[in-house]
Protein backbone atom coordinates (compact mmCIF):
# COMPACT_ATOMS: atom_id res chain seq x y z
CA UNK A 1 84.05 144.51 136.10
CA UNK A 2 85.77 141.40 138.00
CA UNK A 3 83.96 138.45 138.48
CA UNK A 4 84.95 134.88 140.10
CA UNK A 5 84.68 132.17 137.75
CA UNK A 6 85.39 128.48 136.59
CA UNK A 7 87.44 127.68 133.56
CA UNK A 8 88.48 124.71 131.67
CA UNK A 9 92.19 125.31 130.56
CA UNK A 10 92.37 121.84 129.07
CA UNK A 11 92.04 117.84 129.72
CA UNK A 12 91.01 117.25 133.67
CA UNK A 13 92.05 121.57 134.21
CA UNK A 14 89.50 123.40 135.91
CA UNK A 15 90.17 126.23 137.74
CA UNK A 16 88.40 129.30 139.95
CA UNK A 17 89.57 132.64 138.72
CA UNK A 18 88.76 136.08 139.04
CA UNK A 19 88.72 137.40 135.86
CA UNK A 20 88.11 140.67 134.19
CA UNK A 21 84.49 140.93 131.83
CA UNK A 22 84.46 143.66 129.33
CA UNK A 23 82.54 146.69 129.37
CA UNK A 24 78.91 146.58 127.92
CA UNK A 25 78.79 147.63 124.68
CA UNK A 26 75.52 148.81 123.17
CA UNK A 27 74.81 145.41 121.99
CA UNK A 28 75.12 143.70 124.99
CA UNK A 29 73.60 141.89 127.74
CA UNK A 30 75.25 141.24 131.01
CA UNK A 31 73.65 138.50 133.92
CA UNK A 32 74.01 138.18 137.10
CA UNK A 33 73.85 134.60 138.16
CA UNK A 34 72.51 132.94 141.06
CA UNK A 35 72.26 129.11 140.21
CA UNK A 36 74.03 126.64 138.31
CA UNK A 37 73.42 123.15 138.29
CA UNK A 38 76.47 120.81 137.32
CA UNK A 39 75.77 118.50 134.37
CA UNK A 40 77.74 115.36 133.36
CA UNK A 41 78.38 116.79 130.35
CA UNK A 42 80.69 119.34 131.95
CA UNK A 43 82.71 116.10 133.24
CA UNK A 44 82.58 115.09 129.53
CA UNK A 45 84.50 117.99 128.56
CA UNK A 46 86.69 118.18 131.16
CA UNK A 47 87.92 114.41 130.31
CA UNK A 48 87.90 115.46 126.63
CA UNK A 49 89.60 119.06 127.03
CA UNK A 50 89.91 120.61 123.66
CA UNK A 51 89.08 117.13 122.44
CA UNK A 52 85.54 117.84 122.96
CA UNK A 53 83.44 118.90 120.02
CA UNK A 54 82.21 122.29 121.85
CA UNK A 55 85.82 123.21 124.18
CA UNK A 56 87.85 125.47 121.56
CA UNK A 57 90.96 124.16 120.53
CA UNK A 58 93.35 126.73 121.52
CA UNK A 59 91.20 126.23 125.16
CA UNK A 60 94.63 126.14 126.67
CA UNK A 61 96.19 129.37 125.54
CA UNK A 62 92.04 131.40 125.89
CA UNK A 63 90.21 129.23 128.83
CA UNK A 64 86.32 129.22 128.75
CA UNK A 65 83.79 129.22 131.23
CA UNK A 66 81.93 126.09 131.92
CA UNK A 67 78.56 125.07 133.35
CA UNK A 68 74.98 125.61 131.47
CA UNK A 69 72.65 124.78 133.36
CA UNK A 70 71.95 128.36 134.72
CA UNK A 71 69.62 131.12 135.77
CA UNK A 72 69.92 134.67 137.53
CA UNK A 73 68.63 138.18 136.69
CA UNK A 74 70.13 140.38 133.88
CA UNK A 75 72.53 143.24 135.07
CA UNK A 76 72.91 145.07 132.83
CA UNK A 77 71.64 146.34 128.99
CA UNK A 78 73.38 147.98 126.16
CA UNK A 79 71.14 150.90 124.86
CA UNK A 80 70.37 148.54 121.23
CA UNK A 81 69.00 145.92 123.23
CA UNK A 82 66.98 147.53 125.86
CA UNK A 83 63.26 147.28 123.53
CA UNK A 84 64.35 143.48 124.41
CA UNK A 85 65.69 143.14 128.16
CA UNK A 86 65.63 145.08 131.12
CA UNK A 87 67.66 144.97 133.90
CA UNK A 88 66.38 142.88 136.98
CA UNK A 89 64.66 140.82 134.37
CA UNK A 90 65.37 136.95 135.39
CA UNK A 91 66.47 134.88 132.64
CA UNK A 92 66.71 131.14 131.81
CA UNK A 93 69.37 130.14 129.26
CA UNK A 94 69.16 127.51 126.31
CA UNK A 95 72.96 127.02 125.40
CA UNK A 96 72.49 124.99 122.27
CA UNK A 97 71.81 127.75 120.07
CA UNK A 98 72.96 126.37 116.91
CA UNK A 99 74.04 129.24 115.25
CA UNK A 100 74.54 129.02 111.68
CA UNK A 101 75.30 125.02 112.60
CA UNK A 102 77.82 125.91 115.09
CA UNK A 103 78.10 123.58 118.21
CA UNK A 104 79.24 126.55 120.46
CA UNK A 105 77.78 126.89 123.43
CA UNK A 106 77.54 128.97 126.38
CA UNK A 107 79.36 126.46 129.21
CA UNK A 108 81.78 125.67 126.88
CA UNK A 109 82.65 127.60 124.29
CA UNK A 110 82.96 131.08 125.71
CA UNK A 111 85.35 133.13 127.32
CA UNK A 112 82.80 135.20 129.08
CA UNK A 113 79.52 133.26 129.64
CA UNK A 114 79.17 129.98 131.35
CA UNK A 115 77.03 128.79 134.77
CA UNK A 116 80.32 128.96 136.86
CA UNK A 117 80.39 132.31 137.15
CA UNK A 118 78.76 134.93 139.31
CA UNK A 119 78.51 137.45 136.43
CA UNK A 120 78.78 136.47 132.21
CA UNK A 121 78.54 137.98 129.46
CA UNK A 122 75.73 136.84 126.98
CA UNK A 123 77.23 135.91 123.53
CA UNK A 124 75.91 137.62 120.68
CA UNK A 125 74.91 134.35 118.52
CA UNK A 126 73.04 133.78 122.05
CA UNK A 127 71.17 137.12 121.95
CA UNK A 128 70.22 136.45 118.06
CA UNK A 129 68.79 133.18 118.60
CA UNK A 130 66.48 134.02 120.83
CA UNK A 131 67.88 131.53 123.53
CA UNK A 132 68.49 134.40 126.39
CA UNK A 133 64.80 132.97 127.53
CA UNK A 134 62.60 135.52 130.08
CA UNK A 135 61.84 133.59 133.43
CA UNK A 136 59.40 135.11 135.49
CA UNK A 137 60.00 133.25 138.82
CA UNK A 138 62.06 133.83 142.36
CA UNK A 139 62.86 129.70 142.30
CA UNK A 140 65.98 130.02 140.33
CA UNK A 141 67.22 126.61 140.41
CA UNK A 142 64.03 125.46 138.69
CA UNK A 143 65.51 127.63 136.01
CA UNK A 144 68.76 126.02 136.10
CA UNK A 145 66.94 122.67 135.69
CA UNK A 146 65.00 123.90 132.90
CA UNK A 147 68.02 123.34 130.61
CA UNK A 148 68.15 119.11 131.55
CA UNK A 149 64.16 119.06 131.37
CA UNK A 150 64.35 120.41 128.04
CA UNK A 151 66.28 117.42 126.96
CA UNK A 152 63.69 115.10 128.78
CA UNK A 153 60.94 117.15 126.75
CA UNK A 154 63.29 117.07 123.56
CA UNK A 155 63.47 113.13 124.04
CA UNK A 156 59.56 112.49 124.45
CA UNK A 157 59.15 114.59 121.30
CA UNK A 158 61.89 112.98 119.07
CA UNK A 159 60.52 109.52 119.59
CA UNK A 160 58.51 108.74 116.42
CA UNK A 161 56.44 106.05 115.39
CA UNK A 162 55.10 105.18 111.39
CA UNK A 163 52.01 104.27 109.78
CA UNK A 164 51.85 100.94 107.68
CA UNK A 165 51.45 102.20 103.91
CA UNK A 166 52.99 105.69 104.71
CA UNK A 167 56.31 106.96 104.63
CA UNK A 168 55.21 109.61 107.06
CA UNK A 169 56.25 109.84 110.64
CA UNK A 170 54.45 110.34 113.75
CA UNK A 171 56.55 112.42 116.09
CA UNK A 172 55.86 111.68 119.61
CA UNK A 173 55.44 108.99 122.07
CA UNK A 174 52.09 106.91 121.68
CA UNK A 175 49.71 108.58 123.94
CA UNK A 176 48.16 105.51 125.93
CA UNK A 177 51.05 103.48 124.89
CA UNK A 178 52.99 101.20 126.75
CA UNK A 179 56.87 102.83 128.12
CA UNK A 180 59.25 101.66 129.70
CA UNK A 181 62.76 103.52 131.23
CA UNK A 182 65.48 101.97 131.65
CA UNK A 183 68.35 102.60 134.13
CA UNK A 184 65.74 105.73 135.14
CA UNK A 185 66.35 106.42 138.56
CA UNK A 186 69.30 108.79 138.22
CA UNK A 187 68.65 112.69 138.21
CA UNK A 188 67.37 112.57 134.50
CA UNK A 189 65.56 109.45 134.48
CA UNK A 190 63.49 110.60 137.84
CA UNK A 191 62.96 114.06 135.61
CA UNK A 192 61.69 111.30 132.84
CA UNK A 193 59.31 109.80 134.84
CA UNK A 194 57.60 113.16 136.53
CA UNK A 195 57.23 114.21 132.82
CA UNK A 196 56.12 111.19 131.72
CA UNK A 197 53.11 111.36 134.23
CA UNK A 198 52.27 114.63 133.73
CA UNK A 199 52.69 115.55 130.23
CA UNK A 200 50.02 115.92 127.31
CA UNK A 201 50.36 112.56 125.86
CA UNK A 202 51.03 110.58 128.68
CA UNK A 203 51.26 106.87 128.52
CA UNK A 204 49.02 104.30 129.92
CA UNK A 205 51.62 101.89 131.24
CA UNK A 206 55.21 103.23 132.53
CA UNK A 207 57.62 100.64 133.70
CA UNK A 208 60.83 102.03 135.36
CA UNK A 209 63.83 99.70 136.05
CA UNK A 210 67.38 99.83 137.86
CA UNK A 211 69.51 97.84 140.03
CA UNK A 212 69.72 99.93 143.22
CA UNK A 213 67.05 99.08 145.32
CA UNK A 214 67.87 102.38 147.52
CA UNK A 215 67.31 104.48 144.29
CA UNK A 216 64.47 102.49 143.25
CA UNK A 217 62.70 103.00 146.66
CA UNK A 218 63.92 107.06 147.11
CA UNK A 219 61.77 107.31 142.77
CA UNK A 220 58.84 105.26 144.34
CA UNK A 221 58.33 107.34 147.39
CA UNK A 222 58.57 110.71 145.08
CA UNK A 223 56.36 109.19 142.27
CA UNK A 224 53.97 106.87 144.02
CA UNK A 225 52.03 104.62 142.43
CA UNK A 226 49.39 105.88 144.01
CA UNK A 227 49.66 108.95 141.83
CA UNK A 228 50.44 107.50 139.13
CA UNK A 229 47.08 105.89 139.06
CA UNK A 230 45.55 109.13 139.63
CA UNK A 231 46.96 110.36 136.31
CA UNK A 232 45.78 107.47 134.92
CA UNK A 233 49.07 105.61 134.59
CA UNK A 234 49.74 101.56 135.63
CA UNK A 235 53.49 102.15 137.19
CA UNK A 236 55.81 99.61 137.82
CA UNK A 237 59.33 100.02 139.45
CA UNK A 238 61.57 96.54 139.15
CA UNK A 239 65.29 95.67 140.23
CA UNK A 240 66.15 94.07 137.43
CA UNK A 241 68.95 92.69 138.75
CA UNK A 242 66.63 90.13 141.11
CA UNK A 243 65.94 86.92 140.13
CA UNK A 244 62.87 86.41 137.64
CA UNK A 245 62.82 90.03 136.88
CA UNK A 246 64.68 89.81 133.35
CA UNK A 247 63.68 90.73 129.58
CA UNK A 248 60.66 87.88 129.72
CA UNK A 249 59.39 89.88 133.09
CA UNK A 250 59.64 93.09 131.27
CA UNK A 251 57.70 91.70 128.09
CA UNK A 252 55.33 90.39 130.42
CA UNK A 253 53.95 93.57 132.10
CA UNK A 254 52.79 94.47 128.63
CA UNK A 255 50.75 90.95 128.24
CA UNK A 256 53.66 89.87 125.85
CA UNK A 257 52.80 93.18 123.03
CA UNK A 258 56.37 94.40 123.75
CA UNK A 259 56.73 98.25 124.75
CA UNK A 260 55.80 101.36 122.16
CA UNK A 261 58.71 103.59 123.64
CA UNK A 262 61.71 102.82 125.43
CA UNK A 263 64.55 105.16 126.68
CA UNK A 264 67.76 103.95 127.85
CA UNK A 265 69.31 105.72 129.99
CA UNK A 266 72.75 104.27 130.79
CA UNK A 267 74.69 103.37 127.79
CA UNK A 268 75.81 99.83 129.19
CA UNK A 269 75.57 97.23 126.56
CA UNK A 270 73.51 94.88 128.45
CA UNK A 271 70.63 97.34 129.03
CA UNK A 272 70.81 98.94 125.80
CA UNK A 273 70.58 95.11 124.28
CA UNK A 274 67.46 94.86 126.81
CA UNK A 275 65.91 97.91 126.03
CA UNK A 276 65.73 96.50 122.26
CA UNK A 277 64.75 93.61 123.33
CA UNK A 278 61.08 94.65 124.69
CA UNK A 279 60.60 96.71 121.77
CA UNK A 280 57.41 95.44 120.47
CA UNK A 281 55.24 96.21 116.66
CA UNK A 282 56.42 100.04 115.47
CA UNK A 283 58.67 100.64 118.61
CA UNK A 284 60.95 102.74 119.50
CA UNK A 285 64.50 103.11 121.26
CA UNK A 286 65.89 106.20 122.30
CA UNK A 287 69.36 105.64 123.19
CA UNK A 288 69.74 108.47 125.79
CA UNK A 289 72.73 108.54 127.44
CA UNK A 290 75.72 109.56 125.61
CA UNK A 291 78.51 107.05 125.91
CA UNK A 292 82.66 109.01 126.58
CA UNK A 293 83.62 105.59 124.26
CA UNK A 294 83.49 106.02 120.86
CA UNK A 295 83.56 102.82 120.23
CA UNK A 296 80.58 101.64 122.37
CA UNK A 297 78.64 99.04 120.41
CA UNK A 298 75.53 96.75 121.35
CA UNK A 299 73.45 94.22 119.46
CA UNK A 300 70.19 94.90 117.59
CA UNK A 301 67.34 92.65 116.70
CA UNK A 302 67.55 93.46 112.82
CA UNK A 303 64.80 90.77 112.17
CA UNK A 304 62.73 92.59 114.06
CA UNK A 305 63.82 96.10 112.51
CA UNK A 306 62.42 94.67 109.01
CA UNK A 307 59.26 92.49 110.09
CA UNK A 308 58.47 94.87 112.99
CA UNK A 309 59.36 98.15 112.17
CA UNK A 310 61.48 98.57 115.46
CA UNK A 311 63.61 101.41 115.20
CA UNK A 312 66.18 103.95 117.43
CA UNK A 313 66.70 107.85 117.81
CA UNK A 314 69.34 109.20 119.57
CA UNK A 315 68.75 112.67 121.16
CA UNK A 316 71.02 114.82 123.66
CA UNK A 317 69.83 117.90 124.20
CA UNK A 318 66.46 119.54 123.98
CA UNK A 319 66.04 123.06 121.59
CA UNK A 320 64.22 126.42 122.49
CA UNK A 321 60.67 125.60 122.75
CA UNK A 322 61.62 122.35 124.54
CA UNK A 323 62.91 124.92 127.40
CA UNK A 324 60.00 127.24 126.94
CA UNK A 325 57.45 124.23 127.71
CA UNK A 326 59.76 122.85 130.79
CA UNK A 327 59.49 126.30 132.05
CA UNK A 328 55.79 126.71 131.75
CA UNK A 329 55.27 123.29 133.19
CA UNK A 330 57.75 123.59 136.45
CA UNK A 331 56.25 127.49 137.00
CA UNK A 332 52.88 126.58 136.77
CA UNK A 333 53.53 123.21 139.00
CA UNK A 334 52.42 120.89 136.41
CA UNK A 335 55.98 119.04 137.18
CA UNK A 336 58.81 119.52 139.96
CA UNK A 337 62.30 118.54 139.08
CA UNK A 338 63.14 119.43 142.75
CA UNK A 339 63.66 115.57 142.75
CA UNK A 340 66.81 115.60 140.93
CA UNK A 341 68.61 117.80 143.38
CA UNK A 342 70.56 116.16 146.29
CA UNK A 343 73.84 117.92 147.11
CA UNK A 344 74.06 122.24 147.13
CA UNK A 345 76.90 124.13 147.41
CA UNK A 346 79.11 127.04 146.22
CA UNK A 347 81.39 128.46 143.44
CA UNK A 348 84.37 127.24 145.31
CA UNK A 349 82.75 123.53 145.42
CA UNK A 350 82.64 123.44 141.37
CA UNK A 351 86.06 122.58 140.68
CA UNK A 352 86.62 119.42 142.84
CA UNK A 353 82.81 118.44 142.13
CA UNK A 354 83.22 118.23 138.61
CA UNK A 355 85.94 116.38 138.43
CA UNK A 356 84.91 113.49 140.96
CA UNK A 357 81.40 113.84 139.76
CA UNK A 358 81.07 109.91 138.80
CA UNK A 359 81.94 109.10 142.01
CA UNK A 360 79.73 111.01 143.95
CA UNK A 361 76.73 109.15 144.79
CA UNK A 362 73.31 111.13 144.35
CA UNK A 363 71.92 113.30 141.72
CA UNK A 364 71.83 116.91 140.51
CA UNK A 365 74.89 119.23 142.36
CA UNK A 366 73.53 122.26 142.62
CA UNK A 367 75.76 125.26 142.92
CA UNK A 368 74.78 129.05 144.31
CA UNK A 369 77.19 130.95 142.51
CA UNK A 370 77.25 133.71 144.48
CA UNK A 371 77.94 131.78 147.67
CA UNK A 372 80.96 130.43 149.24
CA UNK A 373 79.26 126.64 150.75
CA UNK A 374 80.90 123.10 150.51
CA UNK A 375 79.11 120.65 148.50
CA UNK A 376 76.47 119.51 150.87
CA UNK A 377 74.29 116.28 150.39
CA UNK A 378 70.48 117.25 151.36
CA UNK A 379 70.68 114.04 153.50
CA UNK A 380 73.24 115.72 155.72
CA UNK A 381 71.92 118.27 156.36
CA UNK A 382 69.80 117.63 160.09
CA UNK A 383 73.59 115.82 161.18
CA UNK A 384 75.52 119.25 160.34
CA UNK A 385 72.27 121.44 161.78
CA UNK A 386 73.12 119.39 165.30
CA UNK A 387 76.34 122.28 165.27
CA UNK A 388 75.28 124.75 162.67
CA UNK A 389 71.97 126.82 162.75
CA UNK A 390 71.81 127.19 159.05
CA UNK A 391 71.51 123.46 158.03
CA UNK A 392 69.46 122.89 161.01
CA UNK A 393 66.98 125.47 158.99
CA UNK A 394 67.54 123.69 156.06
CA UNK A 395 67.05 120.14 157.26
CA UNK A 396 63.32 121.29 159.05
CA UNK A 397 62.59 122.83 155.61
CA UNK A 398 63.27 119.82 153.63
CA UNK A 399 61.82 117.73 155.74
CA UNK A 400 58.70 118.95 155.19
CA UNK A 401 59.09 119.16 151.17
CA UNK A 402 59.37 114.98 151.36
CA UNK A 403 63.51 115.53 152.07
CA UNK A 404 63.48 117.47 148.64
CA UNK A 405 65.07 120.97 147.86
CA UNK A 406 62.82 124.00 146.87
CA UNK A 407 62.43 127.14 146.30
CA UNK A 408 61.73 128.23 150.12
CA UNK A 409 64.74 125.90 150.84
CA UNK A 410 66.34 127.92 148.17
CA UNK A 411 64.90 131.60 149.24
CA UNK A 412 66.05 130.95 153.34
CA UNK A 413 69.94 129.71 151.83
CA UNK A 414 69.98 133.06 149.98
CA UNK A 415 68.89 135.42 152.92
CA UNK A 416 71.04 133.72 155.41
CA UNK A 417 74.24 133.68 153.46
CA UNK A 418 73.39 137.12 152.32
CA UNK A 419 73.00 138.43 156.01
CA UNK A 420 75.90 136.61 157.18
């Protein structure tokens, strides 16, 4: 069958095709997908081209598919796989599969399977690690955003912390600790702080931080501090770009201890040098955000990594059970990610969105794959519903989800397009 999708033919070389899938053999799986949210790390790779560690090298001569961050229902099931999948199943995808150590991924790696497509192909290494993941749920793009929670989940978990005397480490933040996020109020960071609150091991003091005030304030009114409290959390938000509101300030919302767990998540030397910095006894920095320099380099307290035991992880993706518990918390409302969402549109926005996406303002692009729609920012949506009926739907329904999308947002998009 054809199918319309996105391909990366090499450095800064995306383009929409229709291309032809092969027929379903008797070990495969086909998908149908509905939502695909665009990552950074799809910029990455388009900078990179066959550069990049998970683009092929001969990219140029056999394009792949890119995007994966996605979710849809399952189309169709070869006859050895149907004791595992049915058809009209809906499915959430981990791509990092790690076959036999491979870095392949779906989104990358794969002629036939990637988010920017309406219909894929699920690779067999896929299919035998177990990372084709059920999703019981009609709100796909909470599946799509299962793949960047997982990381947030992955992150929280790979933090560690030691035991004087022991060589044995304690994976985890410090439940009742002290946190702090740095650079948090982009799409993952506000995904950091909603887990952060509502997780098993939450902390007892969270201290976000930026230099936007207009982010800052959009975080604050989604995560209150009101509820914060009511989880049990002191939460702080701070410009630390205003006067009096440096490292010492930062050191002093913990009464001088120093913070258990930070994550940094912009990999800009001065707030990675900050972030290590407020480290204090047994803490630890994850370093987050993954710089495109390979050179990027920062300064680190080493005193402090021998008479304090400070010490830094590095994680960038989350694994299968990280997905599994985003999924269980988003479909049983522990956590909404809905926060990280601020433009929609269609397969033919991917292209151009990709490649500008540094320099659009917001957070999470969220594509409908099986819609044509121009990237739309949520915020413009009651201006454009002044001359079109459909965003004048969409603005009333976000307004009344705190100017957030969602999955009635999401359910009246796919009915009108659909009956247009």
């Amino acid at each position: 069958m054809k199918t319309k999708a996105v391909r990366i033919h090499g450095k800064m070389d995306l383009r929409l095709e229709e291309i032809e899938l092969p027929e379903v053999g008797p070990d495969d799986v086909r998908i149908c997908i509905i939502s695909d949210s665009i990552c950074m790390s799809t910029y990455k790779a388009a900078v990179e081209g066959a550069a990049h560690k998970r683009v092929p090298n001969n990219v140029a001569e056999n394009p792949t598919i890119v995007g994966h961050e996605f979710c849809g229902v399952i189309d169709a099931v070869g006859e050895n796989r149907r004791g595992e999948y049915r058809v009209g199943q809906g499915f959430a995808i981990q791509p990092a599969h790690f076959y036999k150590g491979s870095q392949m991924a779906p989104g990358y790696s794969y002629p036939y399977c990637g988010g920017d497509a309406q219909y894929g192909l699920v690779p067999q290494e896929t299919l035998i690690m177990n990372c084709l993941l059920p999703y019981d749920s009609d709100v796909y793009f909470y599946g799509s955003l299962s793949e960047p929670m997982s990381c947030i989940v992955g992150t929280f978990h790979a933090m560690y912390h030691t035991k004087a005397g022991s060589y044995e480490h304690h994976m985890g933040i410090v439940e009742g600790g002290k946190m702090a996020l740095l650079a948090s109020v982009g799409p993952m960071g506000l995904g950091a702080i909603d887990y952060a609150l509502h997780c098993d091991r939450r902390p007892s003091l969270l201290v976000v931080t930026d230099i936007d005030d207009e982010r800052l304030a959009r975080a604050q009114s989604i995560y209150t501090v009101e509820e914060a409290a009511r989880c049990g959390v002191e939460l702080h938000y701070v410009n630390t770009a205003r006067p009096g509101c440096d490292t010492a300030y930062l050191r002093s919302l913990t009464g001088g201890t120093g913070y258990d767990d930070v994550i940094c998540f912009a990999p800009v030397r001065a707030v990675v040098e900050q972030a290590g910095d407020i480290l204090g006894y047994d803490g630890c920095l994850n370093f987050f955000a993954g710089p495109t320099d390979t050179q990027f380099k920062a300064l680190f307290n080493w005193y402090n990594v021998h008479y304090l035991y400070t010490h830094v992880v590095g994680t960038s993706g989350g694994n299968t059970e990280d997905m599994k518990e985003a999924i269980e918390m988003m479909t049983s409302g522990k956590i909404d990610p809905a926060a990280m969402v601020t433009h929609i549109g269609g397969l033919n926005a991917v292209v151009d969105t990709t490649l500008n996406l540094p320099n659009i303002r917001g957070g999470k692009k969220l594509i409908y794959t099986q819609l044509e729609l121009p990237l739309t920012a949520i915020a413009d949506f009651a201006r454009l519903g002044e001359t079109d009926p459909l965003f004048a739907a969409l603005a009333e329904i976000t307004a009344r989800h705190n100017g957030l999308w969602s999955g009635e947002a999401e359910k009246y998009l796919l009915a009108a397009k659909k009956a247009d």
